[in-house]
PDB file of N, CA and C in Angstrom:
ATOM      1  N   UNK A   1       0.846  -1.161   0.000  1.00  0.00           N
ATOM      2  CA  UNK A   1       0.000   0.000   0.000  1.00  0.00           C
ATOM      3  C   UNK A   1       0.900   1.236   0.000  1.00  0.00           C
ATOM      4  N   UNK A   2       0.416   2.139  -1.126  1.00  0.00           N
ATOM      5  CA  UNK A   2       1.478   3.379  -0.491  1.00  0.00           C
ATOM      6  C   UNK A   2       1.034   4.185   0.368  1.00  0.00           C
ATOM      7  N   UNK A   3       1.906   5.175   0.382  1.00  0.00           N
ATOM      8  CA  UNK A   3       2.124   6.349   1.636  1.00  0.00           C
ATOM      9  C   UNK A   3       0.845   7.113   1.185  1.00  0.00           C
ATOM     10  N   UNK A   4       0.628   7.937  -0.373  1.00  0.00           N
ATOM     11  CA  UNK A   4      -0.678   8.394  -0.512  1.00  0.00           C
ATOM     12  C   UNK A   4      -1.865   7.526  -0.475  1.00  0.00           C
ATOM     13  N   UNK A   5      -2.188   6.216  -0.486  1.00  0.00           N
ATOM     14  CA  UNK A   5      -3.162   5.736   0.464  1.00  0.00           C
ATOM     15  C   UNK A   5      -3.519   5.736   1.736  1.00  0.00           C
ATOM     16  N   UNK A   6      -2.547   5.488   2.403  1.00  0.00           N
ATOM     17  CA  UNK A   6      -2.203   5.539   4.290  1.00  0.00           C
ATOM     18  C   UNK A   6      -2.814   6.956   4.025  1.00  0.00           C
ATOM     19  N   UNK A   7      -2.023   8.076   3.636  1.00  0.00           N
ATOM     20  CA  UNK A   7      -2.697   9.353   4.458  1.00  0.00           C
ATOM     21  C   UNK A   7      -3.924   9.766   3.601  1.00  0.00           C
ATOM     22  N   UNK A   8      -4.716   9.000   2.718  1.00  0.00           N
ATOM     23  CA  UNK A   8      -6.203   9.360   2.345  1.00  0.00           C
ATOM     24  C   UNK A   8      -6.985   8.273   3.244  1.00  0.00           C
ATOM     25  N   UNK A   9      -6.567   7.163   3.845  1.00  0.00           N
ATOM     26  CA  UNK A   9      -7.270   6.691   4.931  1.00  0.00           C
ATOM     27  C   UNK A   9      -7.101   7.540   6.164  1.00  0.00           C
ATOM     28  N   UNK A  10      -6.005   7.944   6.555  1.00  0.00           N
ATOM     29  CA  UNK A  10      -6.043   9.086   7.658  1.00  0.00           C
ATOM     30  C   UNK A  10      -7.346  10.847   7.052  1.00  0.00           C
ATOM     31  N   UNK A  11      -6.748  10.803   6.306  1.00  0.00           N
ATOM     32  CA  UNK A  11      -7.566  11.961   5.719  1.00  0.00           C
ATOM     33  C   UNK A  11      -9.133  11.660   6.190  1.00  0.00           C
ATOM     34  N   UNK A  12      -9.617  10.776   5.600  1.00  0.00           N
ATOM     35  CA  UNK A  12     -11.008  10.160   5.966  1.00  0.00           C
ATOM     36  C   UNK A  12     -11.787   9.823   6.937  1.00  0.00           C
ATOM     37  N   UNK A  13     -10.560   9.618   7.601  1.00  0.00           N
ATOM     38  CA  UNK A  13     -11.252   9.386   9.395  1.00  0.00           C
ATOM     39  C   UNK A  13     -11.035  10.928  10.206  1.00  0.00           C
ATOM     40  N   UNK A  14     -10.225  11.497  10.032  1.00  0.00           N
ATOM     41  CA  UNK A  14     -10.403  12.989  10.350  1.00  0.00           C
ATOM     42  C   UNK A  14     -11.826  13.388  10.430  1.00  0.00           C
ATOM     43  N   UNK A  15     -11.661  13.551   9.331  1.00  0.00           N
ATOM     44  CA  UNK A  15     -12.886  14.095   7.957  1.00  0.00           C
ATOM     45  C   UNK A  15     -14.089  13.827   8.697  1.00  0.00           C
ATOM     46  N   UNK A  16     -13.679  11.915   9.395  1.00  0.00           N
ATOM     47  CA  UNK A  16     -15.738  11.546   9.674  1.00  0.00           C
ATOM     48  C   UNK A  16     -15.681  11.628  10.790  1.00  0.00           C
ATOM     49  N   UNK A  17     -14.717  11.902  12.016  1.00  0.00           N
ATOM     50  CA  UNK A  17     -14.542  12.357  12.983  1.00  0.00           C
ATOM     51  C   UNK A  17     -15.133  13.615  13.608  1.00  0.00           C
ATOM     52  N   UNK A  18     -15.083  14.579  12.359  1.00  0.00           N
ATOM     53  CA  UNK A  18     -15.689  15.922  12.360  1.00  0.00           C
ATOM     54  C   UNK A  18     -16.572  15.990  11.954  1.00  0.00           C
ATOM     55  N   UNK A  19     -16.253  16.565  10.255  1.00  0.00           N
ATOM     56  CA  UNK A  19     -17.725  16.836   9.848  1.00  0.00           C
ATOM     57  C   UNK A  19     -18.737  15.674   9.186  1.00  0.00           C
ATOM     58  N   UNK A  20     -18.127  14.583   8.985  1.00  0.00           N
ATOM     59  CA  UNK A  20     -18.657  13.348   8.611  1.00  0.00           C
ATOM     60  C   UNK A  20     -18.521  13.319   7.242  1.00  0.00           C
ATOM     61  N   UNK A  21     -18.690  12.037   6.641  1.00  0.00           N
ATOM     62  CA  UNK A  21     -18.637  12.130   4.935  1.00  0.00           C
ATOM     63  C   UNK A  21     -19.597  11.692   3.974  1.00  0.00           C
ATOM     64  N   UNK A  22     -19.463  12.159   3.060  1.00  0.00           N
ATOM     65  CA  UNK A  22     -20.275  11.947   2.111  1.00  0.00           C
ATOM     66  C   UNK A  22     -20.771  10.163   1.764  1.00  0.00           C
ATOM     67  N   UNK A  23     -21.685   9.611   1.263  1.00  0.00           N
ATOM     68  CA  UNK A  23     -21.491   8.284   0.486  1.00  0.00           C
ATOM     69  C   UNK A  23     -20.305   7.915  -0.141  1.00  0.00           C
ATOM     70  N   UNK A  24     -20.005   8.657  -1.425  1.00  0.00           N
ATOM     71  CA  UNK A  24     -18.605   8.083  -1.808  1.00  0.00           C
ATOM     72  C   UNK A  24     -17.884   8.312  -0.848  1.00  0.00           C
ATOM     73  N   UNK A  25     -17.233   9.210   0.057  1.00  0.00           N
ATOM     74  CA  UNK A  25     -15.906   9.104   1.299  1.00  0.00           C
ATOM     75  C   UNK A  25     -16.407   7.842   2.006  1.00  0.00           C
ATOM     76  N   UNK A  26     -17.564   7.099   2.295  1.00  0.00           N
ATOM     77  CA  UNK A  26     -17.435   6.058   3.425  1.00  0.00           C
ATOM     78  C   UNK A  26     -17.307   5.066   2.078  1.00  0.00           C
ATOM     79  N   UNK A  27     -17.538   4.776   1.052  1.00  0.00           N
ATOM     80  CA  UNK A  27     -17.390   3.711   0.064  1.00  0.00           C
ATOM     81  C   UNK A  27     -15.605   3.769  -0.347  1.00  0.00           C
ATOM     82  N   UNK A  28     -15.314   4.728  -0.313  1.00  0.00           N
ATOM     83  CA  UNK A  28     -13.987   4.439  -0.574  1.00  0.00           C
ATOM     84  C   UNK A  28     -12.838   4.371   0.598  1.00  0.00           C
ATOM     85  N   UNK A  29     -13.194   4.798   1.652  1.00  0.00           N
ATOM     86  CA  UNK A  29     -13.067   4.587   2.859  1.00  0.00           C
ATOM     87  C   UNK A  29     -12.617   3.412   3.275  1.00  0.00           C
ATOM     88  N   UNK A  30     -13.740   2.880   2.710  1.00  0.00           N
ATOM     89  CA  UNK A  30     -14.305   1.225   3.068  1.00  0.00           C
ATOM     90  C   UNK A  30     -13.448   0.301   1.912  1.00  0.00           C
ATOM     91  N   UNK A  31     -13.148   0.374   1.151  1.00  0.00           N
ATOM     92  CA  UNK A  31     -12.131   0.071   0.189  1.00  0.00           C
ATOM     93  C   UNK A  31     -11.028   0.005   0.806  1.00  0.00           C
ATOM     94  N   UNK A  32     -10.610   1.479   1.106  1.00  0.00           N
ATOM     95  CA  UNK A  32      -8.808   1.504   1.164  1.00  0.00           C
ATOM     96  C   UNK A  32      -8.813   0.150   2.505  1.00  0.00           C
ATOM     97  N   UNK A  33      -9.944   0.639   3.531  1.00  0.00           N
ATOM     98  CA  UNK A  33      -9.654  -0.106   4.580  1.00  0.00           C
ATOM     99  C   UNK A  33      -9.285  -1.351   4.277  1.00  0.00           C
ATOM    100  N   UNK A  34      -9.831  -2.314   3.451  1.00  0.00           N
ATOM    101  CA  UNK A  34     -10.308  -3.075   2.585  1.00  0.00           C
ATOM    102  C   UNK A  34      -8.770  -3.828   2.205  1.00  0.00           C
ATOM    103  N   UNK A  35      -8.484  -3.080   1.644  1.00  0.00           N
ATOM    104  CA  UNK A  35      -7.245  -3.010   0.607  1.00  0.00           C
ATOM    105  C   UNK A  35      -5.881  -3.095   1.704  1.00  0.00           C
ATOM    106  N   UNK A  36      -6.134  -1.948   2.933  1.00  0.00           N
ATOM    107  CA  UNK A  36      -5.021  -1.875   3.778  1.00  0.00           C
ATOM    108  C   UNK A  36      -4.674  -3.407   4.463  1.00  0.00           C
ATOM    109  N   UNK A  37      -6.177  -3.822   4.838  1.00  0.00           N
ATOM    110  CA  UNK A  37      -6.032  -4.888   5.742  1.00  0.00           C
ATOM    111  C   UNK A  37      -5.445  -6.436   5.093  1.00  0.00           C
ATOM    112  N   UNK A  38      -6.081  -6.374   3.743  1.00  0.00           N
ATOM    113  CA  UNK A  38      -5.517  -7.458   2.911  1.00  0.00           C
ATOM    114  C   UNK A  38      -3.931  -7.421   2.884  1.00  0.00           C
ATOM    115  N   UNK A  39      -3.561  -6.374   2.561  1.00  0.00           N
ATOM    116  CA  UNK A  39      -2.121  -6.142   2.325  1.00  0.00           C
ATOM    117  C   UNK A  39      -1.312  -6.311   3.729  1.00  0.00           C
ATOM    118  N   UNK A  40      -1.713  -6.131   5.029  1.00  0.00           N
ATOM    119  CA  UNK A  40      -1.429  -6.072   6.094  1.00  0.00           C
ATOM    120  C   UNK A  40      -1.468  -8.199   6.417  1.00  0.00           C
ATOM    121  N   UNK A  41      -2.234  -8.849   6.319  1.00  0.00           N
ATOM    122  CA  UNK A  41      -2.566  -9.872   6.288  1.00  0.00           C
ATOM    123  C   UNK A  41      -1.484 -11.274   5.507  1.00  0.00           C
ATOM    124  N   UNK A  42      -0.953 -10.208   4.310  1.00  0.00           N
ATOM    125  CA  UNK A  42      -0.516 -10.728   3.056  1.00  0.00           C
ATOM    126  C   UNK A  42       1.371 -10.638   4.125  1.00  0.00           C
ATOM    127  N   UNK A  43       1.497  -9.512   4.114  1.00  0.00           N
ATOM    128  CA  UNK A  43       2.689  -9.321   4.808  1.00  0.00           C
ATOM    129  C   UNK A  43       3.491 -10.204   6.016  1.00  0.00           C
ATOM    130  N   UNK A  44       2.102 -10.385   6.855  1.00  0.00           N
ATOM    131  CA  UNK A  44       2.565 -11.429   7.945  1.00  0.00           C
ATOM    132  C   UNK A  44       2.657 -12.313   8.037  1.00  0.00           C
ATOM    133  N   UNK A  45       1.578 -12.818   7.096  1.00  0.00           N
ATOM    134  CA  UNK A  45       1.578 -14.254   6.206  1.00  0.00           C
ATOM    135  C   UNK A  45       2.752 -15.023   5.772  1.00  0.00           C
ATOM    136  N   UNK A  46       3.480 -14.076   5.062  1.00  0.00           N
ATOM    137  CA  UNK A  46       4.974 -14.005   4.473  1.00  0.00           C
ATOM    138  C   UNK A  46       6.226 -14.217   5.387  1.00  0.00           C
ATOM    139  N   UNK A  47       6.026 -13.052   6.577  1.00  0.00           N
ATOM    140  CA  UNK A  47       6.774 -13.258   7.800  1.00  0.00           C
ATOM    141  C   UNK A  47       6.525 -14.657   8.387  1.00  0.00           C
ATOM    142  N   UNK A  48       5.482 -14.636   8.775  1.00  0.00           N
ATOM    143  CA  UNK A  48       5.275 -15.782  10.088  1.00  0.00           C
ATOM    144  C   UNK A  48       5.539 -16.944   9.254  1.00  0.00           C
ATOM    145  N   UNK A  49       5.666 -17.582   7.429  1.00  0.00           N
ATOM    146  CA  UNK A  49       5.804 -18.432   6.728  1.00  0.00           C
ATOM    147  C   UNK A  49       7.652 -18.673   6.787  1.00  0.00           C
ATOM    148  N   UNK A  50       8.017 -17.551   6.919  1.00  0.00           N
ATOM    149  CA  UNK A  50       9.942 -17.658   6.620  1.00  0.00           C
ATOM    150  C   UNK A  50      10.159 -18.379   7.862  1.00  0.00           C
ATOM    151  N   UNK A  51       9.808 -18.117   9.159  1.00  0.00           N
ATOM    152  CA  UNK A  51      10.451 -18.688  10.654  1.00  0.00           C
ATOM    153  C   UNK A  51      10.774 -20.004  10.439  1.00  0.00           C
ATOM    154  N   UNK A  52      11.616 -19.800  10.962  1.00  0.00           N
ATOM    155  CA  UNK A  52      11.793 -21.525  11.126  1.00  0.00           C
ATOM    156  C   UNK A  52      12.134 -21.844  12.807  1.00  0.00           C
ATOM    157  N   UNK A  53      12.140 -23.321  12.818  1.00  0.00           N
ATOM    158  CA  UNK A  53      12.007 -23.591  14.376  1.00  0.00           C
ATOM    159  C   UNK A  53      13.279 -24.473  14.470  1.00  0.00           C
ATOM    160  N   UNK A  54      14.102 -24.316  15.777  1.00  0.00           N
ATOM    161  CA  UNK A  54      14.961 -25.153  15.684  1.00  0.00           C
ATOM    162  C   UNK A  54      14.441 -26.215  16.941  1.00  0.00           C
ATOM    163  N   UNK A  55      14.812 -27.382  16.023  1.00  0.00           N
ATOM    164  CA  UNK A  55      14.032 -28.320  17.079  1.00  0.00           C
ATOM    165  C   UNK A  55      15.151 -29.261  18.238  1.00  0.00           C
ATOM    166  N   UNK A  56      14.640 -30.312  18.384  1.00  0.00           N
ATOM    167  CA  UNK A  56      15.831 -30.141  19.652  1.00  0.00           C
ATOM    168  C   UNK A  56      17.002 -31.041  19.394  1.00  0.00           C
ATOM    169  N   UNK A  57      16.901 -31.985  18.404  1.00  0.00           N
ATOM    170  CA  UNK A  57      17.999 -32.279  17.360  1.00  0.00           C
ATOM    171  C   UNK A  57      19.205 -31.702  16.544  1.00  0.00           C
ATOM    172  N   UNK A  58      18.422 -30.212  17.026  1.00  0.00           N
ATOM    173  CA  UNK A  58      19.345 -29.494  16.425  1.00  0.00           C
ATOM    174  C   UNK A  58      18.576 -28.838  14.725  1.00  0.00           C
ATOM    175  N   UNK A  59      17.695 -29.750  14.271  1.00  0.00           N
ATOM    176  CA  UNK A  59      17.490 -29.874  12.388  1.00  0.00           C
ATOM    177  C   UNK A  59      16.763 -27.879  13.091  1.00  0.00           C
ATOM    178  N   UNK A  60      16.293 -27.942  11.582  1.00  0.00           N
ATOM    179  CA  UNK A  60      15.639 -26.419  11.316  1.00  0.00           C
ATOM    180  C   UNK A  60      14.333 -27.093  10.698  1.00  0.00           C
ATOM    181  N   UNK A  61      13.115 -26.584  11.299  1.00  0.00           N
ATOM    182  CA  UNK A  61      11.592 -26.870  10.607  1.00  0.00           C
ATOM    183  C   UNK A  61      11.031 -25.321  10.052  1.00  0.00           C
ATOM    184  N   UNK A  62      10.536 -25.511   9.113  1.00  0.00           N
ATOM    185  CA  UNK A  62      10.062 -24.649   8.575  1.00  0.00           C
ATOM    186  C   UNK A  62       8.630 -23.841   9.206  1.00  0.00           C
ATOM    187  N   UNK A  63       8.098 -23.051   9.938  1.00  0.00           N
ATOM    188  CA  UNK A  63       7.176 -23.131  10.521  1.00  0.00           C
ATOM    189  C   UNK A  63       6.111 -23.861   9.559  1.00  0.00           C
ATOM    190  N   UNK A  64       5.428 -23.083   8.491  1.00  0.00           N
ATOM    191  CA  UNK A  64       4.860 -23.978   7.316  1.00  0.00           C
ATOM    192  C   UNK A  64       4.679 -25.013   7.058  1.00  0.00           C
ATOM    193  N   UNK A  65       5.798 -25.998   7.122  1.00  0.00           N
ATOM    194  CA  UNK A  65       5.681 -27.403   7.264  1.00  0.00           C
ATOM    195  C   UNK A  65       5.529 -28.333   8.377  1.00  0.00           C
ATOM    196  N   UNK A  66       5.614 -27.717   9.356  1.00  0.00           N
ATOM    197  CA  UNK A  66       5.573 -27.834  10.891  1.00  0.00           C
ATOM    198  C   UNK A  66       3.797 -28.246  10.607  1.00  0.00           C
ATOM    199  N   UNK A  67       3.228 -26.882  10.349  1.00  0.00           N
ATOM    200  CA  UNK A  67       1.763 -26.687  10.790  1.00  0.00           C
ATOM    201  C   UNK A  67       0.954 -27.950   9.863  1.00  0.00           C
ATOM    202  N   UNK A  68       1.134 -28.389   8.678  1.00  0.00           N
ATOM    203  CA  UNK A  68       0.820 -29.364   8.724  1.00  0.00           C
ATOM    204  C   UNK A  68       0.658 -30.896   9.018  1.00  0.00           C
ATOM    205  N   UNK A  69       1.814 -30.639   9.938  1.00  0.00           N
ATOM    206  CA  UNK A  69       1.684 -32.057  11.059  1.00  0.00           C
ATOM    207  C   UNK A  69       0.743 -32.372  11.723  1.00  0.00           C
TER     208      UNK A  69
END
């Protein structure tokens, strides 16, 4: 996600904080949120997939392959 998304989701909650928004501001609102959280989801996914575990043998498990045991 970029940086001008992040601050048009900040922009937006300001915005409905105060004076509130229009239909399209809560529809696109509701998007970026949308969009942020997928991408947020996608990221950790990625992280928490690289770990690996060292087990007590010494070997390295992949968390990933772990979880389907």
């Amino acid at each position: 996600m970029t940086e001008e998304k992040i601050a048009r989701i900040n922009e937006l909650a300001q915005k409905s904080k105060g004076e509130g928004l229009t239909e399209a501001e809560k529809e696109e609102q509701k998007q970026l949120r949308q969009e942020f959280i997928r991408d947020l989801r996608e990221n950790l996914r990625g992280q928490l997939e690289s770990i690996t575990i060292v087990e007590p043998d010494g070997s390295l498990t992949p968390v990933k392959s772990r979880r389907k045991k």
